[in-house]
Protein backbone atom coordinates (compact mmCIF):
# COMPACT_ATOMS: atom_id res chain seq x y z
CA UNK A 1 52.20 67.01 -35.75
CA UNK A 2 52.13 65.93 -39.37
CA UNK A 3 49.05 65.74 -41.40
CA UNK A 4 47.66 65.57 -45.14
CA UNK A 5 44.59 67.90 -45.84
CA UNK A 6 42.36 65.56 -44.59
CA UNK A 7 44.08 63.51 -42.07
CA UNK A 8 45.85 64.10 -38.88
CA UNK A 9 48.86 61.90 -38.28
CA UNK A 10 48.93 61.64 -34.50
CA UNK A 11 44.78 60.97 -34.35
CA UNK A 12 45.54 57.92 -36.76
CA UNK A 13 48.54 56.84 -34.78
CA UNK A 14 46.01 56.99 -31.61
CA UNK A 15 43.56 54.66 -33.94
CA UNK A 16 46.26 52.45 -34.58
CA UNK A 17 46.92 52.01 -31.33
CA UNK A 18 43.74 51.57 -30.18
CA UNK A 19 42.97 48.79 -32.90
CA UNK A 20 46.07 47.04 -32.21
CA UNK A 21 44.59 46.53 -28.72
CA UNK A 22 41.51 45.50 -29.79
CA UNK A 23 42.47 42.85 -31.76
CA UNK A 24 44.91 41.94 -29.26
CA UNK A 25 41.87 41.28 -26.87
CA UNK A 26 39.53 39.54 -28.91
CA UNK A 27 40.10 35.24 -28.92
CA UNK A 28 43.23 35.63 -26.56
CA UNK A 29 45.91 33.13 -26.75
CA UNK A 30 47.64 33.68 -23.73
CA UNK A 31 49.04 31.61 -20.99
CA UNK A 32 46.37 31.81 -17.67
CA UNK A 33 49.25 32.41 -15.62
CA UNK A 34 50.89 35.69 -18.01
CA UNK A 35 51.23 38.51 -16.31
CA UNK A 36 52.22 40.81 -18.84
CA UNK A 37 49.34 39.33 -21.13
CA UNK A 38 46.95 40.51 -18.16
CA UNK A 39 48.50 43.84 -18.18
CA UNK A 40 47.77 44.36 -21.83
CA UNK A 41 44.14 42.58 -21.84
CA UNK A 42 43.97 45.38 -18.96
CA UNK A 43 45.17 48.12 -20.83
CA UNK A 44 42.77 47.08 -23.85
CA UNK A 45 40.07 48.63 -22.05
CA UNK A 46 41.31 51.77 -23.33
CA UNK A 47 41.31 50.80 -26.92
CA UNK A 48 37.22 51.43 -27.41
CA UNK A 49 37.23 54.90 -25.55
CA UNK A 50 40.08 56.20 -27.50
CA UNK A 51 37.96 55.63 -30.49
CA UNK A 52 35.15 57.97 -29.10
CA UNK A 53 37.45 60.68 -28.18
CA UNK A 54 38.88 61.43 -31.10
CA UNK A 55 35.55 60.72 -32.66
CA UNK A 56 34.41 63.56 -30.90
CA UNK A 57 37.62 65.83 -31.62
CA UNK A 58 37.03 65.85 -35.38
CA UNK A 59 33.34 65.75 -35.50
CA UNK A 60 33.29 68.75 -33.54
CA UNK A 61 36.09 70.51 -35.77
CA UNK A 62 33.45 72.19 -38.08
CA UNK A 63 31.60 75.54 -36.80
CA UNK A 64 28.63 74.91 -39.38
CA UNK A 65 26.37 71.99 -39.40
CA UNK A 66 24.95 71.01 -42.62
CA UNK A 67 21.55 68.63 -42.14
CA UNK A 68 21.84 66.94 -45.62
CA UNK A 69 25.49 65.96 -45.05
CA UNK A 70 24.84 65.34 -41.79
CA UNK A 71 21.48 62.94 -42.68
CA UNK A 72 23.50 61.17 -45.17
CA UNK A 73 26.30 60.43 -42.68
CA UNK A 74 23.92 58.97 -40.21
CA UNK A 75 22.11 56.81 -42.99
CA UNK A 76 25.54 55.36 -44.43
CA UNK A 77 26.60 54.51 -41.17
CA UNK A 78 23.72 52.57 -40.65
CA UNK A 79 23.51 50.60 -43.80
CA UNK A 80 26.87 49.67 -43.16
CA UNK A 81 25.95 48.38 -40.01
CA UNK A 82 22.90 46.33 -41.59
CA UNK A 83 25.41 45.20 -44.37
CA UNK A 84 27.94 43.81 -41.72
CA UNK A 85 25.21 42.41 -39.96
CA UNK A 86 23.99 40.71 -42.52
CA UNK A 87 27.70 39.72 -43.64
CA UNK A 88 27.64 38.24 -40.09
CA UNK A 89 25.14 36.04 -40.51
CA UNK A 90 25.92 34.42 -43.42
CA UNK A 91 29.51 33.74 -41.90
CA UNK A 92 28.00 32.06 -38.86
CA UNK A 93 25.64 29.99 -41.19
CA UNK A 94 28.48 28.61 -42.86
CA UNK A 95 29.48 26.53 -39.63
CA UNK A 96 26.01 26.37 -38.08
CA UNK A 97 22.21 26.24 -38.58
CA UNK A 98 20.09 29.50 -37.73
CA UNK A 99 16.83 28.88 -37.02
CA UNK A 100 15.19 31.91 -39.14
CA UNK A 101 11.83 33.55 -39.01
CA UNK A 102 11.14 36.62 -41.27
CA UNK A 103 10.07 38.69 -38.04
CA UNK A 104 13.44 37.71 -36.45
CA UNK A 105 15.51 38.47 -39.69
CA UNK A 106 13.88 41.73 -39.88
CA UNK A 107 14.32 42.23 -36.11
CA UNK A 108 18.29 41.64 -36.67
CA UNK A 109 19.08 43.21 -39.19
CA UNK A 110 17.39 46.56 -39.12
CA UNK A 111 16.24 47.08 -34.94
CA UNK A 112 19.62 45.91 -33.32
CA UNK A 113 18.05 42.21 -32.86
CA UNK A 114 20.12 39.10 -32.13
CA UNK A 115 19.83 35.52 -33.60
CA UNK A 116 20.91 32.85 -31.77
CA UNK A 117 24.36 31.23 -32.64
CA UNK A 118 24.76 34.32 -34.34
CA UNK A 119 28.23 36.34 -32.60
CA UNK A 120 27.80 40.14 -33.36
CA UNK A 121 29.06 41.12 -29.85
CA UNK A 122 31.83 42.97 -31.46
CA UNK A 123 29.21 45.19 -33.33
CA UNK A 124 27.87 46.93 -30.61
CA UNK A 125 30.83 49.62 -31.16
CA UNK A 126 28.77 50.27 -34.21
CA UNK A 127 25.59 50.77 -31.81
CA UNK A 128 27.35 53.19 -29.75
CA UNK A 129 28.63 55.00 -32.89
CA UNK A 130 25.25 55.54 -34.13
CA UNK A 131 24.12 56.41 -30.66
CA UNK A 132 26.65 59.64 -30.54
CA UNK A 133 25.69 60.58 -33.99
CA UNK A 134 21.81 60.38 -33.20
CA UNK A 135 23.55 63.14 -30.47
CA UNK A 136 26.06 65.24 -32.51
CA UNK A 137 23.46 67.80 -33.89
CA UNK A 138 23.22 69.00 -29.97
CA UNK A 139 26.36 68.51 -28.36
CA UNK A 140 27.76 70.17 -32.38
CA UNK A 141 25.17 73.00 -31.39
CA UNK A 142 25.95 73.51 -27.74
CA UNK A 143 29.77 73.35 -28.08
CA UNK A 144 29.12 76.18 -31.35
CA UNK A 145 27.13 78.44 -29.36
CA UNK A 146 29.10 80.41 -27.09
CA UNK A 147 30.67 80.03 -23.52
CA UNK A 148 27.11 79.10 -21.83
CA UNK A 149 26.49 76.69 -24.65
CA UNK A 150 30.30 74.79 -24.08
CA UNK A 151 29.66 74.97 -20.34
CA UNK A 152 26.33 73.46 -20.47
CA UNK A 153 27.49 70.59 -22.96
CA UNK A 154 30.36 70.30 -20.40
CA UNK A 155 27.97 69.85 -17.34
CA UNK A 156 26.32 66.89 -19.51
CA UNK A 157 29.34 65.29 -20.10
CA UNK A 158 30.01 66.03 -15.91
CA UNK A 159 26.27 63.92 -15.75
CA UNK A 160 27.55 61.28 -17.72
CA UNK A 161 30.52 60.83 -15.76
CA UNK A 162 28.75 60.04 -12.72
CA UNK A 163 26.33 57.95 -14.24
CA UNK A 164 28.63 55.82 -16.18
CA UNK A 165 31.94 55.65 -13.69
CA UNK A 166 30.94 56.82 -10.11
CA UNK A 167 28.18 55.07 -9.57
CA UNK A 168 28.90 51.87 -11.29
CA UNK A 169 32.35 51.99 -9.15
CA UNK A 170 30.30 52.47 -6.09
CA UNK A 171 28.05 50.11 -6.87
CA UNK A 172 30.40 47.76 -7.68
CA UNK A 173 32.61 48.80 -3.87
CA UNK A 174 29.52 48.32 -2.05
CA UNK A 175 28.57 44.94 -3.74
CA UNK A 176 31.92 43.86 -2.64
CA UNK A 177 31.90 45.13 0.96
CA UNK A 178 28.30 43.18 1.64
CA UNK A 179 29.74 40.22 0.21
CA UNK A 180 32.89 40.21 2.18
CA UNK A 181 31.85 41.88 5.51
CA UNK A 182 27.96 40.02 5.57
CA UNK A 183 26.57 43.83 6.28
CA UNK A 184 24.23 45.21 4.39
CA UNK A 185 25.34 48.50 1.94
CA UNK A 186 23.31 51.07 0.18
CA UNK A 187 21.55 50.25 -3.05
CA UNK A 188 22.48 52.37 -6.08
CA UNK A 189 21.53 50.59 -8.74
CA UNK A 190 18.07 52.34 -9.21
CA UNK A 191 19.69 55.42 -9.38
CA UNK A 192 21.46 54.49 -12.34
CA UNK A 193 18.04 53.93 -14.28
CA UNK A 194 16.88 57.68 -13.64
CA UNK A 195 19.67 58.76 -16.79
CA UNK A 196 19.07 57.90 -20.35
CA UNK A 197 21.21 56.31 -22.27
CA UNK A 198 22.65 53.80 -19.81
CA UNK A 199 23.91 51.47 -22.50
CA UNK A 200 26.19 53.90 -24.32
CA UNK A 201 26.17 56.42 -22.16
CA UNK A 202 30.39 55.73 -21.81
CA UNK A 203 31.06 56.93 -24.76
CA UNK A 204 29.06 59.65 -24.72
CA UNK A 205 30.85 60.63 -22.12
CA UNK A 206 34.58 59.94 -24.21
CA UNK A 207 33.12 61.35 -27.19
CA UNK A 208 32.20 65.17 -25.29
CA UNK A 209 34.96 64.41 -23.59
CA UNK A 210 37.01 64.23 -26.98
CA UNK A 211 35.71 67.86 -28.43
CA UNK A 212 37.76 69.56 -25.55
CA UNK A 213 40.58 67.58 -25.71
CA UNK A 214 40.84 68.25 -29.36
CA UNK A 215 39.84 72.04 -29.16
CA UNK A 216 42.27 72.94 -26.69
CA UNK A 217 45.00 70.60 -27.34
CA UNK A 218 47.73 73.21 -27.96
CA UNK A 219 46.93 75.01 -24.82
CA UNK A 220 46.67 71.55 -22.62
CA UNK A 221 50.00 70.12 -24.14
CA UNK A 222 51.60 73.34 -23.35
CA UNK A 223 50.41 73.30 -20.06
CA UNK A 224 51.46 69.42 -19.46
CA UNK A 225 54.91 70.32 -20.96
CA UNK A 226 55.46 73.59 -18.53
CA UNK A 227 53.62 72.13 -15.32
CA UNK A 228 54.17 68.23 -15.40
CA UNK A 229 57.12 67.54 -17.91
CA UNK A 230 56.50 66.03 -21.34
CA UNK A 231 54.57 62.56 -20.04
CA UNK A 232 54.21 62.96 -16.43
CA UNK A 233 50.52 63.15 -15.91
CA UNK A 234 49.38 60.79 -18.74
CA UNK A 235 52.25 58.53 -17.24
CA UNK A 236 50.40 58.59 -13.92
CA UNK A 237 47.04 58.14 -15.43
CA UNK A 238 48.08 54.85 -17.04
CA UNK A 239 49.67 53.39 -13.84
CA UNK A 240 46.60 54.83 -11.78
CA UNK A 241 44.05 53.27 -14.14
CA UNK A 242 45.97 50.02 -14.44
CA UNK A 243 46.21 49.55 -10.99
CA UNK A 244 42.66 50.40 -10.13
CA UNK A 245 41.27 47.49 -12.85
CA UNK A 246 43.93 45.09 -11.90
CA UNK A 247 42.79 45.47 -7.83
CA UNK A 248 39.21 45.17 -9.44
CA UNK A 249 40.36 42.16 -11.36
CA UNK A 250 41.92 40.63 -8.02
CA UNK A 251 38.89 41.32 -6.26
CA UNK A 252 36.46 39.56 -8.30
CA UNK A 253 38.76 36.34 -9.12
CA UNK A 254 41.53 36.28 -6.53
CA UNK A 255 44.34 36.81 -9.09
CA UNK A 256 46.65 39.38 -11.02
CA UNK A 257 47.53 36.55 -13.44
CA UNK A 258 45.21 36.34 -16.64
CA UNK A 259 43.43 33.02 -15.70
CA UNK A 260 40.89 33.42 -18.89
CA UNK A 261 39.18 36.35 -16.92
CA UNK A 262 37.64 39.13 -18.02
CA UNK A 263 36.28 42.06 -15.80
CA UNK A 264 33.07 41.64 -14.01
CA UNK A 265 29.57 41.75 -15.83
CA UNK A 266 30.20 44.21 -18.81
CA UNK A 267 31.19 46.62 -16.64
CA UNK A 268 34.76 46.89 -17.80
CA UNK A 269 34.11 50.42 -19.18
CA UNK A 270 31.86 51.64 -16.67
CA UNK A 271 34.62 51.21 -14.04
CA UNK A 272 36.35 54.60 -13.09
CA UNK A 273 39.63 52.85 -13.97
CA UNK A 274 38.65 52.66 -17.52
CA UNK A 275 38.38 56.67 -17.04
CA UNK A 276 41.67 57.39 -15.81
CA UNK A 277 43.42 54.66 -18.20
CA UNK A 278 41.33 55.85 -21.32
CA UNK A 279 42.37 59.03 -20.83
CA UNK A 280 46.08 58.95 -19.64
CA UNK A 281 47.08 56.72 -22.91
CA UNK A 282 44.64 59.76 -25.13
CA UNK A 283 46.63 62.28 -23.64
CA UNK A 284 50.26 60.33 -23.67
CA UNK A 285 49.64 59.38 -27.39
CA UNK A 286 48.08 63.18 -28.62
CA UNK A 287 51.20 64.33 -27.76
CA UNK A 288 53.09 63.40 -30.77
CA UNK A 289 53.90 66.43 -32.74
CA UNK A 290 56.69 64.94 -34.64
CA UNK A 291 55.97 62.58 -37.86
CA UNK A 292 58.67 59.87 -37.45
CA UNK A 293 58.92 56.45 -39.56
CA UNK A 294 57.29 54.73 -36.89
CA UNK A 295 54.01 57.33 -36.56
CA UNK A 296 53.78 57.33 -40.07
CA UNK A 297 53.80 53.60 -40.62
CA UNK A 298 51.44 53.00 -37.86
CA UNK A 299 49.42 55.94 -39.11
CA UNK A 300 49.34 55.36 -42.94
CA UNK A 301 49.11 51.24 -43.01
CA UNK A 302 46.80 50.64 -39.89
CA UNK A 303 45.55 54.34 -38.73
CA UNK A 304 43.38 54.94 -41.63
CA UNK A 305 42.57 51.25 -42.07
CA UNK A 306 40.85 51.04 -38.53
CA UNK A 307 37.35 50.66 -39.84
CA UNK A 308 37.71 47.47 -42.12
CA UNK A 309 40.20 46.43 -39.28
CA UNK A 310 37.48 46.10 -36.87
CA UNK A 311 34.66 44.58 -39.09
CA UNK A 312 37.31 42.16 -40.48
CA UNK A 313 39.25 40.48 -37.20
CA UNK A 314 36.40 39.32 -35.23
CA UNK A 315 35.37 36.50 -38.43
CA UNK A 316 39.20 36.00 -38.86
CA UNK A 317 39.82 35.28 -35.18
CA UNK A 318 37.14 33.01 -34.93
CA UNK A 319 38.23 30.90 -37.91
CA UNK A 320 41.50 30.47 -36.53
CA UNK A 321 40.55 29.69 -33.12
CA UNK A 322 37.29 27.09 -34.39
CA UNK A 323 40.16 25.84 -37.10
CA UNK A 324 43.98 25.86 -34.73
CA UNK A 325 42.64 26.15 -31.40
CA UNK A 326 42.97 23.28 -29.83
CA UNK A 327 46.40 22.89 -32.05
CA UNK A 328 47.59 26.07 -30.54
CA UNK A 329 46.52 25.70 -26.89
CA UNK A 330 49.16 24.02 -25.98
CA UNK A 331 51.85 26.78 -27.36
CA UNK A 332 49.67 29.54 -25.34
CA UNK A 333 51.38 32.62 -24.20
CA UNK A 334 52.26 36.39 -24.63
CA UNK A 335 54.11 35.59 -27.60
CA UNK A 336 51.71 33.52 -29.44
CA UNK A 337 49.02 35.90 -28.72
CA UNK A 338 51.31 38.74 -30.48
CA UNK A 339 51.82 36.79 -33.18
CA UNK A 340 48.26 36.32 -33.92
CA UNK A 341 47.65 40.00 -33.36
CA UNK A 342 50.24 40.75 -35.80
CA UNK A 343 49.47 38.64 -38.36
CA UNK A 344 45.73 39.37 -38.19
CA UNK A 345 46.21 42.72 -38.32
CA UNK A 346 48.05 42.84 -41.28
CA UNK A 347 45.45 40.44 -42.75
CA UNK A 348 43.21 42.66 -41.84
CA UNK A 349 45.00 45.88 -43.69
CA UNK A 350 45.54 44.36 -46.93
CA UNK A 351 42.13 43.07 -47.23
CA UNK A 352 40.78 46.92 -46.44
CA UNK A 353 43.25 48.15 -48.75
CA UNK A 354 41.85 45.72 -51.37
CA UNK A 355 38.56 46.30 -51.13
CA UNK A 356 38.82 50.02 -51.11
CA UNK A 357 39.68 50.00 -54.08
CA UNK A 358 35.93 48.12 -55.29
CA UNK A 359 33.18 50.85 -56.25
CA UNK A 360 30.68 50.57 -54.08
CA UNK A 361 32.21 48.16 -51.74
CA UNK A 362 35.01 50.63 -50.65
CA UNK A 363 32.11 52.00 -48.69
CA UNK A 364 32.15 49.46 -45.92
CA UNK A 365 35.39 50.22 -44.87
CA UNK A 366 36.03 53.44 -44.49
């Protein structure tokens, strides 16, 4: 592993990744009958939860916590959200009228509202960012504070896991079985309700999850080197986690084939799929120890530009879909989609790099 004094290489190669997927995802160009371009919409599921771990992993690095650095964090983060939000909106005014009321501005902007014709579905990464920081002054105290204090932070990570990925799975098995067989199956759903946090509660989950990883890495990528050769188990994850989300996938539309279909109801990262595929490409990408031309590319031009990255695409995409769509559609495929990716991407990059270097400004991107 190669690092600078205030970066670590392989967590921004594991960003970079992740990002690359995400834009990937977002205003897909592919064919409906690509199989590979299923594979990777599949595998995108990942992207988000890789955030969250190592979110966790360096939050979690310090042994003090400091309230007025801390309070500060958590207010910048949210002004940035209220900035983009805003940013939003006038973007989406420019090809549309927004029907505005001053309670419904307010609403928006500053208590996680929506406006219609208004797309800030990307944003709720930003929600679920907040939501772990509202968090980190407990889990940073539990996981601080002794054996009994990591155990106990473990065992709410353990709760989280059921809530968010067993049940839903069941729920979602069951559901299938009484449409299929005509029988009628138990009804989980209410049991879901009795834990807080149902919304984000995922990446609660990734972002515990993500202080252990990071804590003991050396002794778990010893132990996957000595026990399971260098990628064996992360290997297996990814197929494992794959396959389970691409049976899901065939259950709920019939095909393996991309056909314009994402998973089922928002529940593409509550499925216990997303668990074992999250975590198999973590652990197959934290294994890097060696800088090469390729981590530190991927690292220093897209790792550490992640944040404008994801603000940035989602407006960019658009415009080229509302502007080339229909004089790309008929060009769809893998390769078209990659292209796009690409080229957004490094859209995206230069435009962070530029504006990081803006007083004041800077601040929304990093």
């Amino acid at each position: 592993m190669s690092a600078s004094r205030s970066r670590i290489e392989y967590l921004d190669v594991i960003k970079a990744i992740a990002i690359s997927l995400v834009v990937f995802c977002h205003f897909p160009k592919l064919n409906d009958a690509s199989l590979v371009g299923n594979l990777l919409m599949t595998l995108a599921w990942a992207a988000v939860p890789c955030f969250f771990l190592v979110t966790g992993g360096l939050l979690h690095r310090s042994e003090t916590f400091d309230l007025k650095k801390y309070g500060k964090r958590l207010l910048r983060i949210y002004l940035i959200y209220v900035v983009w939000k805003a940013l939003y909106l006038v973007y989406s005014a420019l090809g549309m009228h927004i029907s505005l009321t001053k309670a419904g501005l307010f609403n928006y902007l500053f208590l996680f509202g929506t406006l219609e014709n208004v797309d800030t579905k990307s944003l709720w990464f930003m929600e679920a960012y907040l939501t772990v920081l509202v968090l980190y002054p407990v889990t940073q105290f539990l996981f601080h504070h002794g054996t009994d204090g990591r155990k106990i932070l473990a065992a709410f990570g353990g709760v989280f896991a059921v809530s968010e990925f067993l049940l839903p799975g069941l729920i979602f098995v069951f559901g299938w079985l009484a449409e299929t067989t005509g029988h009628n199956m138990p009804d989980l759903e209410p049991f879901r309700n009795l834990l807080p946090l149902t919304t984000y509660g995922n990446m609660v989950f990734f972002f515990i999850a993500g202080t252990y990883l990071f804590a003991y890495r050396d002794a778990i990528i010893s132990w996957l080197h000595k026990s399971l050769g260098h990628r064996l188990l992360p290997v297996l994850l990814l197929v494992l986690g794959l396959a389970d989300l691409l049976l899901l996938k065939w259950m709920q539309c019939g095909s393996f084939r991309w056909e314009g279909y994402y998973l089922n109801a928002g529940y593409g990262y509550n499925y216990f799929g997303t668990l074992v595929l999250s975590l198999g490409l973590y652990l197959l990408l934290f294994q890097i120890q060696k800088s090469t031309p390729l981590t530190r590319f991927l690292a220093g031009a897209v790792g550490v530009n992640t944040m404008g990255v994801y603000f940035l695409h989602y407006p960019l995409l658009h415009t080229i879909t509302t502007v080339l769509g229909d004089t790309l559609a008929p060009y769809a495929s893998l390769w078209l989609n990659l292209v796009q990716c690409v080229v957004v991407l490094a859209v995206c990059c230069v435009l962070t790099w530029i504006l990081k270097k803006i007083p004041v400004i800077r601040h929304l991107v990093i």
